[in-house]
C-alpha atoms as a PDB file:
ATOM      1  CA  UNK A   1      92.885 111.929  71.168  1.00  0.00           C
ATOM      2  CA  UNK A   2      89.873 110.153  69.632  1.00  0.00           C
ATOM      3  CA  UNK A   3      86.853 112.640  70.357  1.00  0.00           C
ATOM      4  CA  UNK A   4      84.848 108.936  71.758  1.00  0.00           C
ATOM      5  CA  UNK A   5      87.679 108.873  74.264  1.00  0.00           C
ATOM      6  CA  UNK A   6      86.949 111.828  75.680  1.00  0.00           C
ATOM      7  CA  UNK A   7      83.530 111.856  75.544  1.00  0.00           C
ATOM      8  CA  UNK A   8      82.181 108.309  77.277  1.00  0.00           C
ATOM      9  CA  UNK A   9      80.435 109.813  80.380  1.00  0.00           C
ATOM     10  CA  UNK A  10      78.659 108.749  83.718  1.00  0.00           C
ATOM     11  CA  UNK A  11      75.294 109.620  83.683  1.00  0.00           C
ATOM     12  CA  UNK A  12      74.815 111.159  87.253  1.00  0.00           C
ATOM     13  CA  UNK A  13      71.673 109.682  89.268  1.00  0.00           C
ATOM     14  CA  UNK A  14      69.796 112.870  88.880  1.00  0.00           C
ATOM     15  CA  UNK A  15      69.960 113.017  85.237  1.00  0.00           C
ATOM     16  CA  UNK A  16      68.449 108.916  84.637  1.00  0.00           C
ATOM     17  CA  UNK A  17      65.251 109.399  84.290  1.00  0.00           C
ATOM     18  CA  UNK A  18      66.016 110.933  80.496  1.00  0.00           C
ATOM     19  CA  UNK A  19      68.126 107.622  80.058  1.00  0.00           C
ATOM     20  CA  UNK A  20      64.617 105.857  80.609  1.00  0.00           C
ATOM     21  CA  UNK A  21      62.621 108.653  78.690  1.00  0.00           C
ATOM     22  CA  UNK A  22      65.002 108.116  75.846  1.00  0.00           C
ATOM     23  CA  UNK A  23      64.347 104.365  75.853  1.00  0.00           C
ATOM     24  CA  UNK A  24      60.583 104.479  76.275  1.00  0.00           C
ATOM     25  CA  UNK A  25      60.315 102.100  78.917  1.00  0.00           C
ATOM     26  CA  UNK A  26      62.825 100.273  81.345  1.00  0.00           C
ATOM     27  CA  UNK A  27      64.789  97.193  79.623  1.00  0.00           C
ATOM     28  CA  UNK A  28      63.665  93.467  80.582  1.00  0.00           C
ATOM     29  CA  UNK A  29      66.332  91.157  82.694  1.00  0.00           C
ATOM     30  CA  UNK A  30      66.630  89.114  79.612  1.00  0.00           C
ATOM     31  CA  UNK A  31      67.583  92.009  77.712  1.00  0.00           C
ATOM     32  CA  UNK A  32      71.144  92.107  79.675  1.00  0.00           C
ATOM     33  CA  UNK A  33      74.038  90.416  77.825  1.00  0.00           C
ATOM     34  CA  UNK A  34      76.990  89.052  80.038  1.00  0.00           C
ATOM     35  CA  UNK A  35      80.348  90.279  78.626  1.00  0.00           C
ATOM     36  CA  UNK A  36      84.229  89.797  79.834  1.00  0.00           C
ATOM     37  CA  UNK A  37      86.374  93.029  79.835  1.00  0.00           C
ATOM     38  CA  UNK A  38      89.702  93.818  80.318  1.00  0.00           C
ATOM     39  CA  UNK A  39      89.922  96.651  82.600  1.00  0.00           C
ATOM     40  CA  UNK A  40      93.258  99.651  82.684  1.00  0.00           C
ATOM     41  CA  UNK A  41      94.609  96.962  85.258  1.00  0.00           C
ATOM     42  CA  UNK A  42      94.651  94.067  83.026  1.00  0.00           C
ATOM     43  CA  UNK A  43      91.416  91.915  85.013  1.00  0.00           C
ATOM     44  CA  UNK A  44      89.511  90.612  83.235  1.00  0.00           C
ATOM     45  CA  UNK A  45      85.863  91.129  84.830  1.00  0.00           C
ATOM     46  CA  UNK A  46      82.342  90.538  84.074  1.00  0.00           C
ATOM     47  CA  UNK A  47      79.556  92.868  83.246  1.00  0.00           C
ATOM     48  CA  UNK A  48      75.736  92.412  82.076  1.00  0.00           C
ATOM     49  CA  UNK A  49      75.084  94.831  79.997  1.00  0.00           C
ATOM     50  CA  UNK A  50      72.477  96.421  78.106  1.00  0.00           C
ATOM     51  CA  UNK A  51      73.112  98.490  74.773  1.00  0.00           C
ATOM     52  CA  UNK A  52      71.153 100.715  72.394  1.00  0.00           C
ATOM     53  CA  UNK A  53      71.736 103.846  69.938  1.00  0.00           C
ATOM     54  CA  UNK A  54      69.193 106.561  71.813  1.00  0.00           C
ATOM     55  CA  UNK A  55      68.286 110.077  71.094  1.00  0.00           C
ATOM     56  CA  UNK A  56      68.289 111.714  74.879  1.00  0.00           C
ATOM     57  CA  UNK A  57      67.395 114.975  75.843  1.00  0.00           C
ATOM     58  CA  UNK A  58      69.676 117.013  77.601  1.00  0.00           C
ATOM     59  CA  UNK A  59      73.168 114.820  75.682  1.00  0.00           C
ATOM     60  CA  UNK A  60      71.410 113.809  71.646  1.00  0.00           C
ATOM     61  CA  UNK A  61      72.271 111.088  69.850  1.00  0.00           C
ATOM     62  CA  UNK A  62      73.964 108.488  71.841  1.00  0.00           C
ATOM     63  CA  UNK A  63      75.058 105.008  72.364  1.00  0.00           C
ATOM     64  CA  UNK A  64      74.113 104.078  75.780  1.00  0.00           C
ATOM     65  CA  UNK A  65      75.534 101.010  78.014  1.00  0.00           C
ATOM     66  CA  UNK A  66      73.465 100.163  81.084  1.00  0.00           C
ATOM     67  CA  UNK A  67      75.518  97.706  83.359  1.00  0.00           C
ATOM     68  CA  UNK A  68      75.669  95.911  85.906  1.00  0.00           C
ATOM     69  CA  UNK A  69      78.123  93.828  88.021  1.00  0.00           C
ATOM     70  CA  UNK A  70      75.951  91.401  89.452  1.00  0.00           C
ATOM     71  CA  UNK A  71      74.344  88.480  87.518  1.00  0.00           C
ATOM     72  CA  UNK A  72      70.986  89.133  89.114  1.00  0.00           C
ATOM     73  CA  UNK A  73      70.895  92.705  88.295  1.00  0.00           C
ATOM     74  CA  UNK A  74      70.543  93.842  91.922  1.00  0.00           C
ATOM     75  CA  UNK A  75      73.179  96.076  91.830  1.00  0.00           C
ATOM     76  CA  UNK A  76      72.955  99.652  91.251  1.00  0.00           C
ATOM     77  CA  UNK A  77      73.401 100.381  87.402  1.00  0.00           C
ATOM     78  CA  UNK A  78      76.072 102.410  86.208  1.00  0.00           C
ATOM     79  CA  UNK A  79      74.997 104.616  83.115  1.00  0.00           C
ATOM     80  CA  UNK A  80      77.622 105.098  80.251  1.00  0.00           C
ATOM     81  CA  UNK A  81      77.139 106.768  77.174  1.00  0.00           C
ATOM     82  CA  UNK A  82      79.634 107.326  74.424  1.00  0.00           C
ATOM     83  CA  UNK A  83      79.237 109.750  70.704  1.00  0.00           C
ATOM     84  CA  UNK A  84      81.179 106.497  68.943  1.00  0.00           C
ATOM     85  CA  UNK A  85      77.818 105.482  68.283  1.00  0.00           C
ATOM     86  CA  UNK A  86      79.296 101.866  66.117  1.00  0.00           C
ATOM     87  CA  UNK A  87      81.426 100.999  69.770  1.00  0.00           C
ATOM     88  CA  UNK A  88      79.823  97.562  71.407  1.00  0.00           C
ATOM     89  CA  UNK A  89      79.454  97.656  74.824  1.00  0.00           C
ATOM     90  CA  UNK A  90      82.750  95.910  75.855  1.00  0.00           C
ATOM     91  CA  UNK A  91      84.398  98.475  74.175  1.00  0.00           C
ATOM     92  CA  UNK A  92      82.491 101.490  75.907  1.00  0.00           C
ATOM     93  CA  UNK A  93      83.042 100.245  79.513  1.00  0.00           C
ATOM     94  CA  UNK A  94      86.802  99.607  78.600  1.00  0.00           C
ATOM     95  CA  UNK A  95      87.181 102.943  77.536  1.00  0.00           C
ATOM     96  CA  UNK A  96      85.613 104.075  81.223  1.00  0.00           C
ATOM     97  CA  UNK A  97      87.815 102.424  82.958  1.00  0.00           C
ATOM     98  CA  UNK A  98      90.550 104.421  81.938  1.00  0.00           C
ATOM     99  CA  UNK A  99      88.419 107.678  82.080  1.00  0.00           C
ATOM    100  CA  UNK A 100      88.388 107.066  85.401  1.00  0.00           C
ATOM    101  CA  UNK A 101      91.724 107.015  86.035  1.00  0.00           C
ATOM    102  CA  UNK A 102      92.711 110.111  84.237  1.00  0.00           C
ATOM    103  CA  UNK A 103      90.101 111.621  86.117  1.00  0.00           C
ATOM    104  CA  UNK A 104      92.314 110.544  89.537  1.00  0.00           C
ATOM    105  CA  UNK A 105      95.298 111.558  87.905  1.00  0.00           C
ATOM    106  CA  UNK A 106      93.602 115.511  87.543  1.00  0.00           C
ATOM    107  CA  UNK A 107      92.071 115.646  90.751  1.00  0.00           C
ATOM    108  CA  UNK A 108      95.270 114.422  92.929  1.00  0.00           C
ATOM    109  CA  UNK A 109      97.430 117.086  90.272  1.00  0.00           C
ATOM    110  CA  UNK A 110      95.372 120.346  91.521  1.00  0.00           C
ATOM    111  CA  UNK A 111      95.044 119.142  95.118  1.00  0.00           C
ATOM    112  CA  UNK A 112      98.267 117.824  96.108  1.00  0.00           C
ATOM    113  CA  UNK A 113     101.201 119.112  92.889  1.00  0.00           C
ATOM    114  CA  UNK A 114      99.760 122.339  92.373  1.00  0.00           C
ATOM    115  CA  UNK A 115      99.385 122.190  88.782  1.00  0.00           C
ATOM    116  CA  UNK A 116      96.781 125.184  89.326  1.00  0.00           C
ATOM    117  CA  UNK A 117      99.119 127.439  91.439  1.00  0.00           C
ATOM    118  CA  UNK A 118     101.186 128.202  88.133  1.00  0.00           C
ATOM    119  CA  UNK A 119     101.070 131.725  87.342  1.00  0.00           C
ATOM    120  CA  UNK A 120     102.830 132.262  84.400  1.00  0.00           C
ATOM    121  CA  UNK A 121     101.752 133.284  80.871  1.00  0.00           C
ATOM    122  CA  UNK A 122     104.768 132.108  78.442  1.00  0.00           C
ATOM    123  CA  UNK A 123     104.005 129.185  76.932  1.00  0.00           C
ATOM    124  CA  UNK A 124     107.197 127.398  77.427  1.00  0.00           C
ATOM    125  CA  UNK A 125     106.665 128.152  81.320  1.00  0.00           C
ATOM    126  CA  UNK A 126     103.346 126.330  81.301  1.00  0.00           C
ATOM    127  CA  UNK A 127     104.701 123.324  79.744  1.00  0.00           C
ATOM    128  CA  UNK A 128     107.667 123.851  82.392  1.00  0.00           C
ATOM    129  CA  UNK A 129     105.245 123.393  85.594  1.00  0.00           C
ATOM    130  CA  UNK A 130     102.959 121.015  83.676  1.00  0.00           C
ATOM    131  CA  UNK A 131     106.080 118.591  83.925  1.00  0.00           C
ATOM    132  CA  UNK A 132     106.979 119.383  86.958  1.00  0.00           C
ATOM    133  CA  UNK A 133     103.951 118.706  88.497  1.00  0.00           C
ATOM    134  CA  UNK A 134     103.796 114.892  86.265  1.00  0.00           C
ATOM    135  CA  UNK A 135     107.498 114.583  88.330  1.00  0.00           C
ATOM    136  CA  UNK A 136     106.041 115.556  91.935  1.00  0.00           C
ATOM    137  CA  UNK A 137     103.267 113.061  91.339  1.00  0.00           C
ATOM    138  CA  UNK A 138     105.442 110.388  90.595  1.00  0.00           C
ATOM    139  CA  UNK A 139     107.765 110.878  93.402  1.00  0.00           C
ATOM    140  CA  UNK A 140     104.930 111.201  95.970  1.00  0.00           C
ATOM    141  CA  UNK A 141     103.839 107.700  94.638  1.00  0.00           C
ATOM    142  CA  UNK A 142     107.215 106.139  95.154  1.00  0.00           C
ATOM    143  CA  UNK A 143     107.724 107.771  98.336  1.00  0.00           C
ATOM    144  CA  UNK A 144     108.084 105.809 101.655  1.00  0.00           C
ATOM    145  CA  UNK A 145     105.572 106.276 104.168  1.00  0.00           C
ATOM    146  CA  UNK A 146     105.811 106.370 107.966  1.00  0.00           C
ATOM    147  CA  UNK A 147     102.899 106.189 110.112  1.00  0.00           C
ATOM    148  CA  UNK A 148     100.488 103.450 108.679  1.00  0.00           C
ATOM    149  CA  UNK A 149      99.918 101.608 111.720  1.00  0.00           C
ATOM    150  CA  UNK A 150      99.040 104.155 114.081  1.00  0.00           C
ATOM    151  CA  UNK A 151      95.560 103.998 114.992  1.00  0.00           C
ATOM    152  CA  UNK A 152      94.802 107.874 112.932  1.00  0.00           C
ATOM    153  CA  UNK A 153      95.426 105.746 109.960  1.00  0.00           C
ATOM    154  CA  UNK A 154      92.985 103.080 110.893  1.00  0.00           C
ATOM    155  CA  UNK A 155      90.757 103.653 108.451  1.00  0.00           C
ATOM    156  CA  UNK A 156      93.300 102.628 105.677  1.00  0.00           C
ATOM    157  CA  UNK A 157      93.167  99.031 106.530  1.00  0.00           C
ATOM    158  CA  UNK A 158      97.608  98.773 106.150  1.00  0.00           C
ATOM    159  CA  UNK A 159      97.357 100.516 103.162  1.00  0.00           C
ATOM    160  CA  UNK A 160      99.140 103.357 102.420  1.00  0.00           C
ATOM    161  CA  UNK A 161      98.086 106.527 101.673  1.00  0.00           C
ATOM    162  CA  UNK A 162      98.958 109.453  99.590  1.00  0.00           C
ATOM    163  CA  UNK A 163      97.976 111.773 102.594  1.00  0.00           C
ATOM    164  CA  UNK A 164     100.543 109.659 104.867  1.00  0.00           C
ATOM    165  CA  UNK A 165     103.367 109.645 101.860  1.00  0.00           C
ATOM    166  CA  UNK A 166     102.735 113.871 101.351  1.00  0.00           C
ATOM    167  CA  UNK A 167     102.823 113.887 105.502  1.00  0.00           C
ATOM    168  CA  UNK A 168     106.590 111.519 105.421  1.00  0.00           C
ATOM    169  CA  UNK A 169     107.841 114.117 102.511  1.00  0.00           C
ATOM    170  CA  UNK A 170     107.013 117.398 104.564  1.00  0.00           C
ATOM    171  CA  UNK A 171     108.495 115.914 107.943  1.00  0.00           C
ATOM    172  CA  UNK A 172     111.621 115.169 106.143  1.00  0.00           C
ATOM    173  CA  UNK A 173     111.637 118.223 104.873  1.00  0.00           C
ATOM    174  CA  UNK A 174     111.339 119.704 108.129  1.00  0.00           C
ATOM    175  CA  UNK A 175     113.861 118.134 109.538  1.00  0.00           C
ATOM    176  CA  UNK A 176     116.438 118.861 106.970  1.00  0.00           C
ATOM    177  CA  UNK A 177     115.515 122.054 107.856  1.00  0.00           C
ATOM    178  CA  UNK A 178     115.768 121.708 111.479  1.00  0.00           C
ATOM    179  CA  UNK A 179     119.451 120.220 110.866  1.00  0.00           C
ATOM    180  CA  UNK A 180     120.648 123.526 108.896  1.00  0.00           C
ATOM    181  CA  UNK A 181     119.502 125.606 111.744  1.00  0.00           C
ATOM    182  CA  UNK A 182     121.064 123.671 114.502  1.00  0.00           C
ATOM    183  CA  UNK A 183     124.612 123.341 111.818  1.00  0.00           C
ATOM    184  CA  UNK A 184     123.776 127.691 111.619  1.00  0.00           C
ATOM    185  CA  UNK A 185     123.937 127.633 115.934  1.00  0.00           C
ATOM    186  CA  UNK A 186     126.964 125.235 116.124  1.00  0.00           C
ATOM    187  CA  UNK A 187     129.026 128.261 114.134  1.00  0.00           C
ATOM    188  CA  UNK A 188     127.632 131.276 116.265  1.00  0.00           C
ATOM    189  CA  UNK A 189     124.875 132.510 113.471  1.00  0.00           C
ATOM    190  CA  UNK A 190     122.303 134.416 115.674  1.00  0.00           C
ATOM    191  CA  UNK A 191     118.606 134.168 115.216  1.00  0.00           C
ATOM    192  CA  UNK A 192     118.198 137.120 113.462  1.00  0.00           C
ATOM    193  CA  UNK A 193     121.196 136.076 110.684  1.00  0.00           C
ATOM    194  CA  UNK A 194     119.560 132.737 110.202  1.00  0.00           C
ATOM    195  CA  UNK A 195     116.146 134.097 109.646  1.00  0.00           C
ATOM    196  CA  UNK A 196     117.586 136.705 106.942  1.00  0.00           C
ATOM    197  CA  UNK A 197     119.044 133.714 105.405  1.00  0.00           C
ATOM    198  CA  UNK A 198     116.029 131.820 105.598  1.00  0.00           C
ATOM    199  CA  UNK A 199     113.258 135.146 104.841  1.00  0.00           C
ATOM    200  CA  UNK A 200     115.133 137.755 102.908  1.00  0.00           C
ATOM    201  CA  UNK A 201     113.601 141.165 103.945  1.00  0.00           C
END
């Protein structure tokens, strides 16, 4: 991967004021540009953006993209700065857009597929889960989900969840479950037999 790929960041709200010490002073309104990107989604929207090369404290050399999404610049600003120092601004806030998604993709892999829970040390084996863990994520995002107009899922507005598709998955798995023991009681298994089958001592 292109080392400017993986290096366009958010500046965080605590770290701006060396975006503005790096500048020298705050730009002027007239000093925004409006610009039309395509987005990871294929919309086209529209930005005004601001763009200079900048030397800042705590990241060096940059290229840094102020923008905004409203024409009258009352918006909050979003701070982007990239090491591909030649990029234009369209380019740089392209490029975030997609950041942003791979930065989904990571977060929902440790928290819901378990791509951290891995503990294995071959090499092949890591690749192994890796995979699996691409596969889980795709099936939880093609899974059905029950549930979405009860009033806990309010707050969703009829849209469905991941939390509501990972809650369908583990009650079906449940009640497969439930069906094997009540097939294991139909042909005389006792409790204890079923739960060595189930738990191995």
């Amino acid at each position: 991967m292109n080392s400017a790929y993986s290096s366009t960041l958010h500046i965080p709200k605590y770290a701006v004021h060396c975006i503005f010490e790096g500048l020298g002073k705050k730009p002027h309104a007239e000093s925004f540009r409006p610009i039309r990107v395509r987005c990871r989604n294929g919309d086209i929207k529209h930005f005004w953006a601001f763009t200079k090369v900048v030397r800042l404290k705590r990241y060096g050399r940059k290229r840094l993209v102020i923008v905004h999404e409203a024409a009258e610049l009352t918006d909050e600003p979003r701070f982007l700065v990239t090491d591909a120092l030649y990029w234009e601004s369209g380019r740089v806030i392209e490029t975030w857009s997609y950041r942003w998604a791979s930065e989904i993709f990571h977060e929902f892999s440790k928290q819901v597929t378990g791509l951290e829970a891995a503990q294995v040390r071959k090499e092949e084996a890591v690749k192994r889960h890796f995979r699996l863990s691409c596969v889980a994520q795709s099936l939880v995002q093609q899974a059905s989900a029950s549930g979405a107009e009860t009033e806990r899922f309010a707050f969703a507005k009829g849209e469905t969840t991941f939390g509501q598709r990972c809650r369908t998955i583990a009650r079906d798995v449940m009640h497969g479950l439930l069906q094997f023991v009540a097939q294991l009681l139909r042909q005389g298994r006792s409790c204890e037999e079923i739960l060595e089958m189930l738990l191995p001592a």
